[in-house]
Protein backbone atom coordinates (compact mmCIF):
# COMPACT_ATOMS: atom_id res chain seq x y z
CA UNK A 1 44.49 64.74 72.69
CA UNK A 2 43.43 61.64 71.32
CA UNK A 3 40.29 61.94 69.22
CA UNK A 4 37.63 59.53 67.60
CA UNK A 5 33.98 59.23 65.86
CA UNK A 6 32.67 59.21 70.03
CA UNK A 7 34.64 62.37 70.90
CA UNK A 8 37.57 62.64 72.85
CA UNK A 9 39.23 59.62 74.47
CA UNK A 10 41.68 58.18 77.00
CA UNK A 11 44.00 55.86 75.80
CA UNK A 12 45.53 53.15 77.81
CA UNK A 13 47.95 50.58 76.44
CA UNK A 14 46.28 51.89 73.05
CA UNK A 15 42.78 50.71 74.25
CA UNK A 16 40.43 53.63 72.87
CA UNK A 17 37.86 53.46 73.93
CA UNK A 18 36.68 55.75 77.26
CA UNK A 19 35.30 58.79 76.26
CA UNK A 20 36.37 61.79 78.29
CA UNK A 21 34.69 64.67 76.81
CA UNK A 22 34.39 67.08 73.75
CA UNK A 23 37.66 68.27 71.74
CA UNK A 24 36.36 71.95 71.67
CA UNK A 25 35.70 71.87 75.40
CA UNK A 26 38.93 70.34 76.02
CA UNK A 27 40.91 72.94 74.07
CA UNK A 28 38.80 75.89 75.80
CA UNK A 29 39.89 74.23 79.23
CA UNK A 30 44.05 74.28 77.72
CA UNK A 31 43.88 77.75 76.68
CA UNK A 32 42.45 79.16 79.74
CA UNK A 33 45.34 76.88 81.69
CA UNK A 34 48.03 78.38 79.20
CA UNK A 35 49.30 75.62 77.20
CA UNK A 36 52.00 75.90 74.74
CA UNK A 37 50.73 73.44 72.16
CA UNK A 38 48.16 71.14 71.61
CA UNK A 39 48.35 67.55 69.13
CA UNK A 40 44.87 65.91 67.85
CA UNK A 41 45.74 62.70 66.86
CA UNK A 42 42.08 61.29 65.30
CA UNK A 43 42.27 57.70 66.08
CA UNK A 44 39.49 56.79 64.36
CA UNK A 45 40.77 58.22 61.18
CA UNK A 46 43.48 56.32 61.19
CA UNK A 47 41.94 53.04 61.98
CA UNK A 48 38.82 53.80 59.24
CA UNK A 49 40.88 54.75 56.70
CA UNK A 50 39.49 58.12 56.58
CA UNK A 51 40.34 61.06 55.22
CA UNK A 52 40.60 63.97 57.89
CA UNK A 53 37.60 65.37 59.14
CA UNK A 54 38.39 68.80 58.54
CA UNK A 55 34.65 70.59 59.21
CA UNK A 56 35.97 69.60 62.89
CA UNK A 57 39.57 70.56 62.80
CA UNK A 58 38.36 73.73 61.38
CA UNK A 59 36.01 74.60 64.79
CA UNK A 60 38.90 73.42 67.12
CA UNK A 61 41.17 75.44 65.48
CA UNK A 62 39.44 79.28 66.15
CA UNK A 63 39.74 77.91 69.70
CA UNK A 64 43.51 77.50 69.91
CA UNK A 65 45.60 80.66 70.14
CA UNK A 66 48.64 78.50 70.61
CA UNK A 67 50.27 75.93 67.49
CA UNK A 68 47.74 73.26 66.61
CA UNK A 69 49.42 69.38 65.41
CA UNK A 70 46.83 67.54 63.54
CA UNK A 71 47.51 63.97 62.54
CA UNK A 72 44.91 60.85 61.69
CA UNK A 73 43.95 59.87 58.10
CA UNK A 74 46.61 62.08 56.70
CA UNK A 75 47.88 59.82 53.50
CA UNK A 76 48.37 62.48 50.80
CA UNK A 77 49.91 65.77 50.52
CA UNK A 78 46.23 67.03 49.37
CA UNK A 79 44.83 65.88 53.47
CA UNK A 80 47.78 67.98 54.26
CA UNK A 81 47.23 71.20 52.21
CA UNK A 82 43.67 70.75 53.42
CA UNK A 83 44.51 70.70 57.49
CA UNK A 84 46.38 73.65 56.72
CA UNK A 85 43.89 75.06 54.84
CA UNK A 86 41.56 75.12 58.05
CA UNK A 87 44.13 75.84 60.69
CA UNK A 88 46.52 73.10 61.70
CA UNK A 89 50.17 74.59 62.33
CA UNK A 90 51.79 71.63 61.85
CA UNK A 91 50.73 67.73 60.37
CA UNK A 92 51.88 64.78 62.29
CA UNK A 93 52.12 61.95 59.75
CA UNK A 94 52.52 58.06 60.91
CA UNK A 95 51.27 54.98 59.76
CA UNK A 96 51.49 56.00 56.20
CA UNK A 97 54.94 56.72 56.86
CA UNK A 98 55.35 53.00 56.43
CA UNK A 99 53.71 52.18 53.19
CA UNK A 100 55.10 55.61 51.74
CA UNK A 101 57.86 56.92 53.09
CA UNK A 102 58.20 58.90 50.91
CA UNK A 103 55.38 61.39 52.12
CA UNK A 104 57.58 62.67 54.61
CA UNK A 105 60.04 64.05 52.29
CA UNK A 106 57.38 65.39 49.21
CA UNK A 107 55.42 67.12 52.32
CA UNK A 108 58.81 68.34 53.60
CA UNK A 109 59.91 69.93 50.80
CA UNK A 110 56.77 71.58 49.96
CA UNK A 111 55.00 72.84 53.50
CA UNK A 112 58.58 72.98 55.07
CA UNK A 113 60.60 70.74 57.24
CA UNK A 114 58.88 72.57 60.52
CA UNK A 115 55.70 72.04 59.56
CA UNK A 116 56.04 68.07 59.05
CA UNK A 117 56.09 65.59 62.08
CA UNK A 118 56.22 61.80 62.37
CA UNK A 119 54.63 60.19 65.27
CA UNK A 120 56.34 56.93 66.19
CA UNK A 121 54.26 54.22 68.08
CA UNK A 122 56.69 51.54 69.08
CA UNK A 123 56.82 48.82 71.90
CA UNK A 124 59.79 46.60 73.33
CA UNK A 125 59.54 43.11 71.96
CA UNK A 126 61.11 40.06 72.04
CA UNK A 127 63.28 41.06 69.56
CA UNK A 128 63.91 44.30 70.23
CA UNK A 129 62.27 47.86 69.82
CA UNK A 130 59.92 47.41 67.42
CA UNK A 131 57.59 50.19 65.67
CA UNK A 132 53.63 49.64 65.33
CA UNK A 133 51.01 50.87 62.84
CA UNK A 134 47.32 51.98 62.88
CA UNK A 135 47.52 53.14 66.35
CA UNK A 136 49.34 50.52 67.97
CA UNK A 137 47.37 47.73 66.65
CA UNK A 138 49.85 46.25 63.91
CA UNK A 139 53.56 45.42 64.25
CA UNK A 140 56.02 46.63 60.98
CA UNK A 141 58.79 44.54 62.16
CA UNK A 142 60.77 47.74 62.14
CA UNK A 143 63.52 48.55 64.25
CA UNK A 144 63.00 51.90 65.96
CA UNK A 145 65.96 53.66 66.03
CA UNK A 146 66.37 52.54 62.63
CA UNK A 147 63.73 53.97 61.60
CA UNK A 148 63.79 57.44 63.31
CA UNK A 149 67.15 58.10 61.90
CA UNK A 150 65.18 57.23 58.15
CA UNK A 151 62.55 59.26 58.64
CA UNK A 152 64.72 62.62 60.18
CA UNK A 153 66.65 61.94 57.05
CA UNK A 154 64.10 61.84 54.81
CA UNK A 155 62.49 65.78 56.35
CA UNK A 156 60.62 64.80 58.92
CA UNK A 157 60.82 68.28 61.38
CA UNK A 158 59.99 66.39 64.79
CA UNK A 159 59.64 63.26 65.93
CA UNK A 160 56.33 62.33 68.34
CA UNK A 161 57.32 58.64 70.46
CA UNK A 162 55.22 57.20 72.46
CA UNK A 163 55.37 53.92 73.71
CA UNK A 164 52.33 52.04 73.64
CA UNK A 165 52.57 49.80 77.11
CA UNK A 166 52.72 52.96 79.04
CA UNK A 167 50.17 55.07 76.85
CA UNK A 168 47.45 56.08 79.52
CA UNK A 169 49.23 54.05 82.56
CA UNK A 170 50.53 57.33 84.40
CA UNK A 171 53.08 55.72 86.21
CA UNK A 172 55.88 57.64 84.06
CA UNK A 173 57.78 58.06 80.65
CA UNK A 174 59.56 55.31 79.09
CA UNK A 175 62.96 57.21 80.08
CA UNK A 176 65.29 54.47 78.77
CA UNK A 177 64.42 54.45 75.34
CA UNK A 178 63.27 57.94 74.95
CA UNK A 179 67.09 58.82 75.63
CA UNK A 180 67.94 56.40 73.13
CA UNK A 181 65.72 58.01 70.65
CA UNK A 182 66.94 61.20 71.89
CA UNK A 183 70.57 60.95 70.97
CA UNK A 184 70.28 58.93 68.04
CA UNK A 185 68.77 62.16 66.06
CA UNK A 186 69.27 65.84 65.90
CA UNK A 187 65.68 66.91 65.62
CA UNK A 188 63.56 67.86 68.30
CA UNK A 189 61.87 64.65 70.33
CA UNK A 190 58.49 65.36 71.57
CA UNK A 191 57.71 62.41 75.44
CA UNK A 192 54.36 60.87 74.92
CA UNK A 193 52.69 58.36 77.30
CA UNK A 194 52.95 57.90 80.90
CA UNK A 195 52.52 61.11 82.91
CA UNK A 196 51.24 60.70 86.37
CA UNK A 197 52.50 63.21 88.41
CA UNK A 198 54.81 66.47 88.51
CA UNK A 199 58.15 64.15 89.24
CA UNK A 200 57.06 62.25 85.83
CA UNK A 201 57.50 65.54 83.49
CA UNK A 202 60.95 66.54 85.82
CA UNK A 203 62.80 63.01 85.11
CA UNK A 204 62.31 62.80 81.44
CA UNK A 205 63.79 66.70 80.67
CA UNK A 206 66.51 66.01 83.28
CA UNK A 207 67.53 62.22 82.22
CA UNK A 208 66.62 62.34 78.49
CA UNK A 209 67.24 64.87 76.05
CA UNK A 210 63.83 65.34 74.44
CA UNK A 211 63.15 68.89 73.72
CA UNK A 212 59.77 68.86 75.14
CA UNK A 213 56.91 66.29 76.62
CA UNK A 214 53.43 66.33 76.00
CA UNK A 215 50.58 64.67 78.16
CA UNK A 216 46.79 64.18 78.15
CA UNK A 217 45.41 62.15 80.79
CA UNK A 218 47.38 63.69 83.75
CA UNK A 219 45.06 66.65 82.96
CA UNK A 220 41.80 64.62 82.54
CA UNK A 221 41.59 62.25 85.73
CA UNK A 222 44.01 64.61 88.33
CA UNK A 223 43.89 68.40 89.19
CA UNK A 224 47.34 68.53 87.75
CA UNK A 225 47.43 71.78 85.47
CA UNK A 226 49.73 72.97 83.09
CA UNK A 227 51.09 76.01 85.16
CA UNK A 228 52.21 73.74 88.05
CA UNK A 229 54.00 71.12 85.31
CA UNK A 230 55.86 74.40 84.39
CA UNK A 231 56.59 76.00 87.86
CA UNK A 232 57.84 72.67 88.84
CA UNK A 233 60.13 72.35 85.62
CA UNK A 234 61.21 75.70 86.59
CA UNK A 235 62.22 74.94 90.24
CA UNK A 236 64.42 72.20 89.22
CA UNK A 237 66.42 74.58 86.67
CA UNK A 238 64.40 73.39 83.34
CA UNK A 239 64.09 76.60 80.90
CA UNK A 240 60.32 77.13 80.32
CA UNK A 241 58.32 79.75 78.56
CA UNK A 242 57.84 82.94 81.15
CA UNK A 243 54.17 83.31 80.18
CA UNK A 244 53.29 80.27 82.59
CA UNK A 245 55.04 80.37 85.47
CA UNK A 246 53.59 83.80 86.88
């Protein structure tokens, strides 16, 4: 879920700015439709240069009976104590990642590899794969399988990639480079961006190897529900947890 000062929003190409409902109602909708996880990325956080609102967090969090990612604002290890302090399972960390690198590997060490994952925004440019900061809005001029293979090496426990061009267009995953992302590191690569339809979470299991995908507008603007993603996974031979498929 993407999340701002005007509630929660649908991205598209990294445009935030429809709103599309309250986090807390959101989540109560997800748990009742047996999701396995849920990531709050606070946009406006990120882009304000504020510290995470964790009064909020805290409220969404005694909803979720299932691993909560929070990531937006996070630029110390105190932001990260503090999300942890009020119920987040696990801290996504990203455009910090580029001014201080070495966040990932202090946090790492001290809240445990697991708990730490880096989001990667990124976009194909003329020269090349490129990452982007501040939710999609600046370019780093870094390479992005350069810089996935940096930040597993310096702890980071998952990886979060999302291209930004298909963010919100739900007319599939970016299954090119996800694979190339994919096999160019051993930790676990979460699909973000693109999800349409049922077909959309079955290609990018079967043709990349991320370990899992993740998707928010397929659920807002079609009657798409998590059980069906899973039964369908299941159909076509893709292990998923047994709870969801009854």
């Amino acid at each position: 879920m993407l999340w701002s000062g005007i509630g929660l929003i649908k991205g598209r190409k990294f445009d935030h700015s429809r709103k599309v409902g309250s986090p807390v109602s959101a989540t109560r909708v997800y748990r009742a439709r047996d999701i396995d996880e849920l990531v709050l990325l606070d946009v406006a956080a990120t882009l304000g240069h504020v510290s995470p609102r964790t009064d909020e967090i805290r409220s969404l969090a005694n909803e979720c009976d299932f691993p909560l990612t929070v990531g937006g604002g996070v630029t110390t290890e105190e932001n990260i104590e503090q999300l942890f302090a009020v119920g987040a399972d696990k801290v996504s960390l990203n455009s910090v990642c580029y001014s201080r690198p070495e966040l990932v590997t202090s946090a790492s060490r001290r809240f445990g590899r697991q708990s730490i994952v880096v989001s990667v925004d990124y976009r194909d440019t003329s020269e090349g794969l490129q990452c982007f900061s501040h939710a999609g809005t600046q370019p780093t001029g870094i390479n992005l399988l350069e810089w996935v293979r940096e930040m597993e090496a310096r702890g980071a426990g998952e990886l979060i990639l999302c291209n930004c061009d298909y963010d919100g267009m739900m007319s599939g995953y970016d299954i090119e480079n996800l694979s190339r992302v994919a096999l160019a590191v051993s930790i676990p690569v979460i699909a973000l961006g693109g999800a349409g339809n049922l077909q959309h979470f079955v290609e990018v299991v079967r043709m990349t190897q991320v370990s899992a995908v993740a998707a928010g507008s397929v659920f807002h603007f079609t009657d798409i529900t998590p059980q069906e993603i899973k039964r369908e996974l299941q159909l076509h031979g893709v292990p998923v947890r047994k709870s969801a498929v009854a």
